[in-house]
PDB file of N, CA and C in Angstrom:
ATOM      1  N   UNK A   1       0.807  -1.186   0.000  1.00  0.00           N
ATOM      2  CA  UNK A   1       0.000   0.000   0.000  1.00  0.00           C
ATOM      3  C   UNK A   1       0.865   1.271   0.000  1.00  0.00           C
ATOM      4  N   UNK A   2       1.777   1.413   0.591  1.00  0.00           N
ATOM      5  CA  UNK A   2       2.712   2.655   0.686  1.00  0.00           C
ATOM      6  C   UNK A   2       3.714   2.760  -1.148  1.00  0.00           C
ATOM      7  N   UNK A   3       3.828   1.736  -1.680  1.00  0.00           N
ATOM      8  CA  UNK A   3       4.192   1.835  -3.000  1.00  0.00           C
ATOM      9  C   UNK A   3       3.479   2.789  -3.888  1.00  0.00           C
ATOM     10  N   UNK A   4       1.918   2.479  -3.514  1.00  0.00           N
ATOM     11  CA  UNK A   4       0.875   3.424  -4.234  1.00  0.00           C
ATOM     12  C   UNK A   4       1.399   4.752  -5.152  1.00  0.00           C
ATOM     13  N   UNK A   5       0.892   4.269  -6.371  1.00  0.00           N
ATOM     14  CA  UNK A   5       1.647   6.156  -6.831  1.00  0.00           C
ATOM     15  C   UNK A   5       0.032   6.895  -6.635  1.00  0.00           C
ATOM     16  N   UNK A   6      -0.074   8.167  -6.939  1.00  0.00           N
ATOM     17  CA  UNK A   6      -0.852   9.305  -6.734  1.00  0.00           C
ATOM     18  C   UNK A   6      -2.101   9.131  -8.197  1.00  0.00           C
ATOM     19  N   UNK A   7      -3.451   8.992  -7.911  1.00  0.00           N
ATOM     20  CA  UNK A   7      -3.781   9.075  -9.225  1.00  0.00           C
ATOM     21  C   UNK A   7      -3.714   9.865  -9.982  1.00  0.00           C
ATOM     22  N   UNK A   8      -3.842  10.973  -9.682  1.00  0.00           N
ATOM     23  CA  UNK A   8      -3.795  12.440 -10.329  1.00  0.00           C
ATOM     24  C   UNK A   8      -2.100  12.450 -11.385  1.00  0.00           C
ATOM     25  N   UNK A   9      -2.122  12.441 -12.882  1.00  0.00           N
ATOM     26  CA  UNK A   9      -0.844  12.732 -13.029  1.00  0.00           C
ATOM     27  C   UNK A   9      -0.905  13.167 -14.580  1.00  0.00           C
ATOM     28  N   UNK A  10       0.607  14.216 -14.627  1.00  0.00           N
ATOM     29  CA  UNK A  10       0.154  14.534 -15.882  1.00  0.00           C
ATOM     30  C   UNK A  10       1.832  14.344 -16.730  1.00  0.00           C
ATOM     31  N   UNK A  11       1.034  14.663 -17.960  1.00  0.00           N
ATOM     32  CA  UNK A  11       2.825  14.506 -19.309  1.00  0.00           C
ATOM     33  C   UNK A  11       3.555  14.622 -18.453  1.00  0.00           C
ATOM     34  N   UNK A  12       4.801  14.194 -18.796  1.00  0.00           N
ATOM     35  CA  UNK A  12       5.872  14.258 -18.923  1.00  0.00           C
ATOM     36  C   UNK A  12       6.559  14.502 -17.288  1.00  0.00           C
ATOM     37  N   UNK A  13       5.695  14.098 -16.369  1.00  0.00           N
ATOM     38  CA  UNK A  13       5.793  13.688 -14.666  1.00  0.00           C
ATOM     39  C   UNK A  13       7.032  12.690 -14.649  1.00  0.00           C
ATOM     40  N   UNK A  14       7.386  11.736 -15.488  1.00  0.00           N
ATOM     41  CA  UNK A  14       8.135  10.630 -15.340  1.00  0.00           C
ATOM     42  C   UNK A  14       9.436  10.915 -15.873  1.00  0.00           C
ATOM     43  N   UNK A  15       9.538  12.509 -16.713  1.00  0.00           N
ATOM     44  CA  UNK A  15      10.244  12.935 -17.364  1.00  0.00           C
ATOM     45  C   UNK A  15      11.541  13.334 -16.352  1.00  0.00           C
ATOM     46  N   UNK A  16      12.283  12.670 -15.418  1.00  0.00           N
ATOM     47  CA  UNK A  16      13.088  13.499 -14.700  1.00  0.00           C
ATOM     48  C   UNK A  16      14.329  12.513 -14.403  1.00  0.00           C
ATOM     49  N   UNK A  17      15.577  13.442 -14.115  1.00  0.00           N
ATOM     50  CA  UNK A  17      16.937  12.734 -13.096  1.00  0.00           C
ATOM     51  C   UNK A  17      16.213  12.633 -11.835  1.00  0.00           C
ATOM     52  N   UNK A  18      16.910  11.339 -11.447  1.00  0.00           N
ATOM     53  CA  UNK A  18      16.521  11.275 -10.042  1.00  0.00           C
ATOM     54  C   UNK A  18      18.122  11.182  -9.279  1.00  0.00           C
ATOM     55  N   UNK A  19      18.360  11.972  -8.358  1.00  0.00           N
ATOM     56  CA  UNK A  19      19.571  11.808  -7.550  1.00  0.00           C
ATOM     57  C   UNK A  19      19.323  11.771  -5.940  1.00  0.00           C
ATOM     58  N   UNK A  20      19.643  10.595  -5.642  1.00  0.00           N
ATOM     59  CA  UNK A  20      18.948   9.818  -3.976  1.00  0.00           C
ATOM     60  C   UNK A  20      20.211  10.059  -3.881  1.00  0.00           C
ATOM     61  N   UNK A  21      19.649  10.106  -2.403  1.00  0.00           N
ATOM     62  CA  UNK A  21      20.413  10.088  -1.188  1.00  0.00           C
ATOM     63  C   UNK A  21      21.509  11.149  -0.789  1.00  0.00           C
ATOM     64  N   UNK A  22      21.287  12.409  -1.384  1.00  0.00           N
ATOM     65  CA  UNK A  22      22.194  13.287  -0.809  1.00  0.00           C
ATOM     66  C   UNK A  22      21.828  14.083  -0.093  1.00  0.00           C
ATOM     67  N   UNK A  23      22.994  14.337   0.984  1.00  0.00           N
ATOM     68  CA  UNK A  23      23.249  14.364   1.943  1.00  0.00           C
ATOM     69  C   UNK A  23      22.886  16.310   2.373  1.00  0.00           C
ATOM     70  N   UNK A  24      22.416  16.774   3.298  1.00  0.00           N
ATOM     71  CA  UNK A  24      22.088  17.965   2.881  1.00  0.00           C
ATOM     72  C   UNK A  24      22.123  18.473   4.643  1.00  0.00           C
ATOM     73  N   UNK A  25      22.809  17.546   5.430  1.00  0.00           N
ATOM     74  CA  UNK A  25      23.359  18.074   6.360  1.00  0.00           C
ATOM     75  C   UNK A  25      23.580  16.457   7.304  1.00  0.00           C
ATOM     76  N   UNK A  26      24.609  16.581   7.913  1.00  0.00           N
ATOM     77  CA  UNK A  26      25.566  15.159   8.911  1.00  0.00           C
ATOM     78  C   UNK A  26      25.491  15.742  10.625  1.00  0.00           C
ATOM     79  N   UNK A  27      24.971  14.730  10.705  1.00  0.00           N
ATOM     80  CA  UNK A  27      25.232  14.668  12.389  1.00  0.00           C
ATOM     81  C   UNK A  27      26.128  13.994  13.051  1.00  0.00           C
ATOM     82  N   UNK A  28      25.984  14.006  14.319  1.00  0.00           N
ATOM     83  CA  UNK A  28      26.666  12.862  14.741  1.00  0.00           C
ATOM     84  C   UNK A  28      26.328  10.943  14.487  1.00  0.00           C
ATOM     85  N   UNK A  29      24.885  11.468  14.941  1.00  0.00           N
ATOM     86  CA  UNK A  29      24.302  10.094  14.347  1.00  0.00           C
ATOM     87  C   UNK A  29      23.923   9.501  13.693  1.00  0.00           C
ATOM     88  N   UNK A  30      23.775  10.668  12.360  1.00  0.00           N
ATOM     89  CA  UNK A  30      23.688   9.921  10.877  1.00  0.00           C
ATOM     90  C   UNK A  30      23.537  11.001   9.953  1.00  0.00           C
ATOM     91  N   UNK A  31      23.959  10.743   9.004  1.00  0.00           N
ATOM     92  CA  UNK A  31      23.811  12.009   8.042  1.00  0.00           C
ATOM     93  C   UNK A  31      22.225  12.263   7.238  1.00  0.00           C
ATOM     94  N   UNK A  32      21.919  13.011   7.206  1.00  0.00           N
ATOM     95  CA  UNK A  32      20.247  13.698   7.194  1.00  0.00           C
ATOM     96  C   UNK A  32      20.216  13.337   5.433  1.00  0.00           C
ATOM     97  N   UNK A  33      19.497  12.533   4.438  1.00  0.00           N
ATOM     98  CA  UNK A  33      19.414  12.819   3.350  1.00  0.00           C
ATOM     99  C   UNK A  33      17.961  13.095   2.456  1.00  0.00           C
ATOM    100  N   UNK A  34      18.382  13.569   1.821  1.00  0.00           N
ATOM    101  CA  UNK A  34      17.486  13.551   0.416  1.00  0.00           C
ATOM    102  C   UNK A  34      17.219  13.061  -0.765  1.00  0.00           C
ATOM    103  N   UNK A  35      16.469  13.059  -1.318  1.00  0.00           N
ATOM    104  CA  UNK A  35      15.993  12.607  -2.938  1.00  0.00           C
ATOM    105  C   UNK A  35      15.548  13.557  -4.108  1.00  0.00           C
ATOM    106  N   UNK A  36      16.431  14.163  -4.655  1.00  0.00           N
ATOM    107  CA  UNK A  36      16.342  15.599  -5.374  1.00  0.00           C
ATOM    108  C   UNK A  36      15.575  15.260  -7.057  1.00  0.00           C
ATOM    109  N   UNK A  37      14.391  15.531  -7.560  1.00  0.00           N
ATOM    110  CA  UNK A  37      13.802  15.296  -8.888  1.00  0.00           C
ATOM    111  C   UNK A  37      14.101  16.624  -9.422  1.00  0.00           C
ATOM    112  N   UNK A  38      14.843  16.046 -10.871  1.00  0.00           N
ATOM    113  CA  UNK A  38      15.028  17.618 -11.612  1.00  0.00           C
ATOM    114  C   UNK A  38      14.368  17.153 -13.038  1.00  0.00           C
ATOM    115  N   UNK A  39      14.257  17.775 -13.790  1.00  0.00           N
ATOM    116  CA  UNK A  39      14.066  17.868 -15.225  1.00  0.00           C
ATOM    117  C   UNK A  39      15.358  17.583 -15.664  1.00  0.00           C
ATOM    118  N   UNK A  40      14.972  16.505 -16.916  1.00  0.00           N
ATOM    119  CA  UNK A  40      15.842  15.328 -18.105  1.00  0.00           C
ATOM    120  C   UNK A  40      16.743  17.002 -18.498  1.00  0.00           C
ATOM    121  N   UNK A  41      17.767  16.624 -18.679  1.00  0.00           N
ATOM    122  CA  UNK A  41      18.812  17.229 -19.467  1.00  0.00           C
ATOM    123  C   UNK A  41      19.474  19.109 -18.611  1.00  0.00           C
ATOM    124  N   UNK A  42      18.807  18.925 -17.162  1.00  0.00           N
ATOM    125  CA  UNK A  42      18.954  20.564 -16.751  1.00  0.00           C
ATOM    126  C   UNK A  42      20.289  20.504 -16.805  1.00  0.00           C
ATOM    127  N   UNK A  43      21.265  21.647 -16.930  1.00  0.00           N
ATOM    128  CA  UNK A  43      22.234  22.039 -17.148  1.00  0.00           C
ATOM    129  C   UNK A  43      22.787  22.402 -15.489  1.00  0.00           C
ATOM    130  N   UNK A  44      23.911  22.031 -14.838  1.00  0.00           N
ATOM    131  CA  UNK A  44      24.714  22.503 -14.107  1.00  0.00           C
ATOM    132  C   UNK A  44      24.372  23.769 -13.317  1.00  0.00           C
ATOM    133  N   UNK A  45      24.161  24.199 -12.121  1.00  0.00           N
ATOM    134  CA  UNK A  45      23.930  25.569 -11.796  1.00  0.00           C
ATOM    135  C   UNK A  45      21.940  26.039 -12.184  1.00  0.00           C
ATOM    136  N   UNK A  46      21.573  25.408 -12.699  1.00  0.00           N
ATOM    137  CA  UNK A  46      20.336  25.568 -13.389  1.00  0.00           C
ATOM    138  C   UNK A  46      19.424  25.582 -11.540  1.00  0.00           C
ATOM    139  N   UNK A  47      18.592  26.434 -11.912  1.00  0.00           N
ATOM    140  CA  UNK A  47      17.311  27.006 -10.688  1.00  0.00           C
ATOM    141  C   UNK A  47      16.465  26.497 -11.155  1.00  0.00           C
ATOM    142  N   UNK A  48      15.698  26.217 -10.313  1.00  0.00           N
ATOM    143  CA  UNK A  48      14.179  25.543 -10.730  1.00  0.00           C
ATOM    144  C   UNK A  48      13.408  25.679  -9.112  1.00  0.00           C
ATOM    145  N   UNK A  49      12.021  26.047  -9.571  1.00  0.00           N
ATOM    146  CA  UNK A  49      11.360  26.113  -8.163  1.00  0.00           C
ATOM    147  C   UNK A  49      11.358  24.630  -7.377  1.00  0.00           C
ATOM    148  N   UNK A  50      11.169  24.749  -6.501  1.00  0.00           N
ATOM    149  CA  UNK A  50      10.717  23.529  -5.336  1.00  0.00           C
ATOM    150  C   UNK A  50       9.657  23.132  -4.876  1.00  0.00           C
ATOM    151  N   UNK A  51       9.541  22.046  -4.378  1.00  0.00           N
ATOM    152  CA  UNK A  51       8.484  21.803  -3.769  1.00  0.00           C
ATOM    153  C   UNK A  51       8.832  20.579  -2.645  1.00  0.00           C
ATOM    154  N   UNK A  52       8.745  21.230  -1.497  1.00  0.00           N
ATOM    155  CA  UNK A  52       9.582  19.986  -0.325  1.00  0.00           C
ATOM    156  C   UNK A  52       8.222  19.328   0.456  1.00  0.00           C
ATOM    157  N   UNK A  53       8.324  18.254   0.538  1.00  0.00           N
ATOM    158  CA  UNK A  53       7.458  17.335   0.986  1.00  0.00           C
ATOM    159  C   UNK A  53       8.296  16.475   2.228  1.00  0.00           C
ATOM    160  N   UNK A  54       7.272  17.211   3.410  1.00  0.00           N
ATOM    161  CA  UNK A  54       7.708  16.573   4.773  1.00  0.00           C
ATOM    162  C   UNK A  54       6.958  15.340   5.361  1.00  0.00           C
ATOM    163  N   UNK A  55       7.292  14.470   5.616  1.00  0.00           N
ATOM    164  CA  UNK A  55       6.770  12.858   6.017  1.00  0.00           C
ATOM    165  C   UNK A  55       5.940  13.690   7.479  1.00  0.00           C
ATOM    166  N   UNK A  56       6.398  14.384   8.306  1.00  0.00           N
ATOM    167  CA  UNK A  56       5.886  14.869   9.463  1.00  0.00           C
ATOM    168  C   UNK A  56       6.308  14.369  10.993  1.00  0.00           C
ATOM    169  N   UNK A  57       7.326  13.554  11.252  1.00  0.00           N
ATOM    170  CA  UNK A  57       6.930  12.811  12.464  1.00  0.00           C
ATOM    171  C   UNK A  57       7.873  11.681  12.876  1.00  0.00           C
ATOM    172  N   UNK A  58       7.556  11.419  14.174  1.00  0.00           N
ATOM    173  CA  UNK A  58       8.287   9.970  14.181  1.00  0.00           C
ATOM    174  C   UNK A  58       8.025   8.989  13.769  1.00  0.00           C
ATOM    175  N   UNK A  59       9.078   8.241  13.365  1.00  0.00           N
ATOM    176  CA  UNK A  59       8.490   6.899  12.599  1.00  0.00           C
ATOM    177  C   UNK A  59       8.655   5.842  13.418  1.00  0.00           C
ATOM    178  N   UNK A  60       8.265   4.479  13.172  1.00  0.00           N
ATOM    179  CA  UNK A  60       8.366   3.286  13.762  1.00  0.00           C
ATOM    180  C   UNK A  60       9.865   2.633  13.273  1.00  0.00           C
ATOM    181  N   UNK A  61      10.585   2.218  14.224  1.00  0.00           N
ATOM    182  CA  UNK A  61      11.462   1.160  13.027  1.00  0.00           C
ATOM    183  C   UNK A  61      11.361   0.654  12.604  1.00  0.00           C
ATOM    184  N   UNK A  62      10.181  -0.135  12.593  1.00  0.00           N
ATOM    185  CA  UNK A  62       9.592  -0.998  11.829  1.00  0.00           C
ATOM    186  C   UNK A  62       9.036  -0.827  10.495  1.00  0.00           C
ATOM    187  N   UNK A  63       8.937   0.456  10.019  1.00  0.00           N
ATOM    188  CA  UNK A  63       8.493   0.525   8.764  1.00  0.00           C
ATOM    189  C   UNK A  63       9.439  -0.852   7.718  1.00  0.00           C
ATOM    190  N   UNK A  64       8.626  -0.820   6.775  1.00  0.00           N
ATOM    191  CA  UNK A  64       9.157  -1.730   5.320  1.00  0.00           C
ATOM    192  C   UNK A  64       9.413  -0.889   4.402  1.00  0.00           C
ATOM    193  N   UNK A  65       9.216   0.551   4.481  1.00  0.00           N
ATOM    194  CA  UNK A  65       9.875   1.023   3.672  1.00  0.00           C
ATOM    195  C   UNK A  65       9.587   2.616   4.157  1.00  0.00           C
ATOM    196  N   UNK A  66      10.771   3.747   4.239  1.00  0.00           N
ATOM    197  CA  UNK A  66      10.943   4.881   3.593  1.00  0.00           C
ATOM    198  C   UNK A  66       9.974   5.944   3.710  1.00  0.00           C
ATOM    199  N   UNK A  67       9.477   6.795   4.092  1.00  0.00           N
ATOM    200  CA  UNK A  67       8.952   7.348   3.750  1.00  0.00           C
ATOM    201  C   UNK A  67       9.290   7.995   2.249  1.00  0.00           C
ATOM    202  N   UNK A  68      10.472   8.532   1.850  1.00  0.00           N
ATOM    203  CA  UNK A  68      10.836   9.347   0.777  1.00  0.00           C
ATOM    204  C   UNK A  68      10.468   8.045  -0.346  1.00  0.00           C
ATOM    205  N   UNK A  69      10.439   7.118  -0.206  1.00  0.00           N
ATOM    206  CA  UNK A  69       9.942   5.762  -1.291  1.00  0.00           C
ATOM    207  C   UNK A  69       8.547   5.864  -1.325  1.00  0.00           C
ATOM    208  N   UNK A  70       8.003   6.169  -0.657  1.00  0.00           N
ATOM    209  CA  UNK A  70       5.996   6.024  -0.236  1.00  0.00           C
ATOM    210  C   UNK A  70       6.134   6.268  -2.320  1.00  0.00           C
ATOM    211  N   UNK A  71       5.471   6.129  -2.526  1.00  0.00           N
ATOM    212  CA  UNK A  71       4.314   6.004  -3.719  1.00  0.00           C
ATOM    213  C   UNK A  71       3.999   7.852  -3.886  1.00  0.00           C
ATOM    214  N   UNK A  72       3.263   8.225  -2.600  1.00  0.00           N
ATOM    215  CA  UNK A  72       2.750   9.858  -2.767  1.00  0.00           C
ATOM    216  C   UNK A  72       3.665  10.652  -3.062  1.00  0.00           C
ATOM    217  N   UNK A  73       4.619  10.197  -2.736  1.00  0.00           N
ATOM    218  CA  UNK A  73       6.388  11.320  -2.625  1.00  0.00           C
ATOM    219  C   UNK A  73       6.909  10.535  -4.091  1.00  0.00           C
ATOM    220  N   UNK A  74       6.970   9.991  -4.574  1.00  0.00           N
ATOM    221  CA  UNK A  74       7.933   9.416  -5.845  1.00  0.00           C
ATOM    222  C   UNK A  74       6.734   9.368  -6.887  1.00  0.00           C
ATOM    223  N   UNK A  75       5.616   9.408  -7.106  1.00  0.00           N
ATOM    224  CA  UNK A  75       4.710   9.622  -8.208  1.00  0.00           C
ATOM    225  C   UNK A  75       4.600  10.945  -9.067  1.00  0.00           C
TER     226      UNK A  75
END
């Protein structure tokens, strides 16, 4: 169920680099990362607006997967 992608979707959504897992600040106890979606072919230095999507909360350890993997966040 958390795989789920979003129904709502339009052109060229699938159209992107995906670069996981960087790192966007280190602690002591683990380094904090991200999952950055850009547009196919952006050039170096290139701006583009944002849109940051927060999971909200504590998690279980037990999850099976990720929040930044959920289906709602990667669709």
């Amino acid at each position: 169920m958390l795989r789920q992608p979003l129904v709502y979707s339009i052109p060229g959504m699938d159209e992107v680099e995906i670069r996981r897992d960087l790192t966007y600040r280190a602690t002591e106890q683990a380094d904090l990362t991200m999952d950055v979606y850009l547009p196919l072919g952006a050039s170096s230095g290139a701006r583009f607006p944002a849109v940051l999507f927060v999971h909200g909360g504590p998690l279980p350890t037990d999850l099976p997967l990720l929040p930044k993997d959920w289906g709602v966040y990667v669709s």
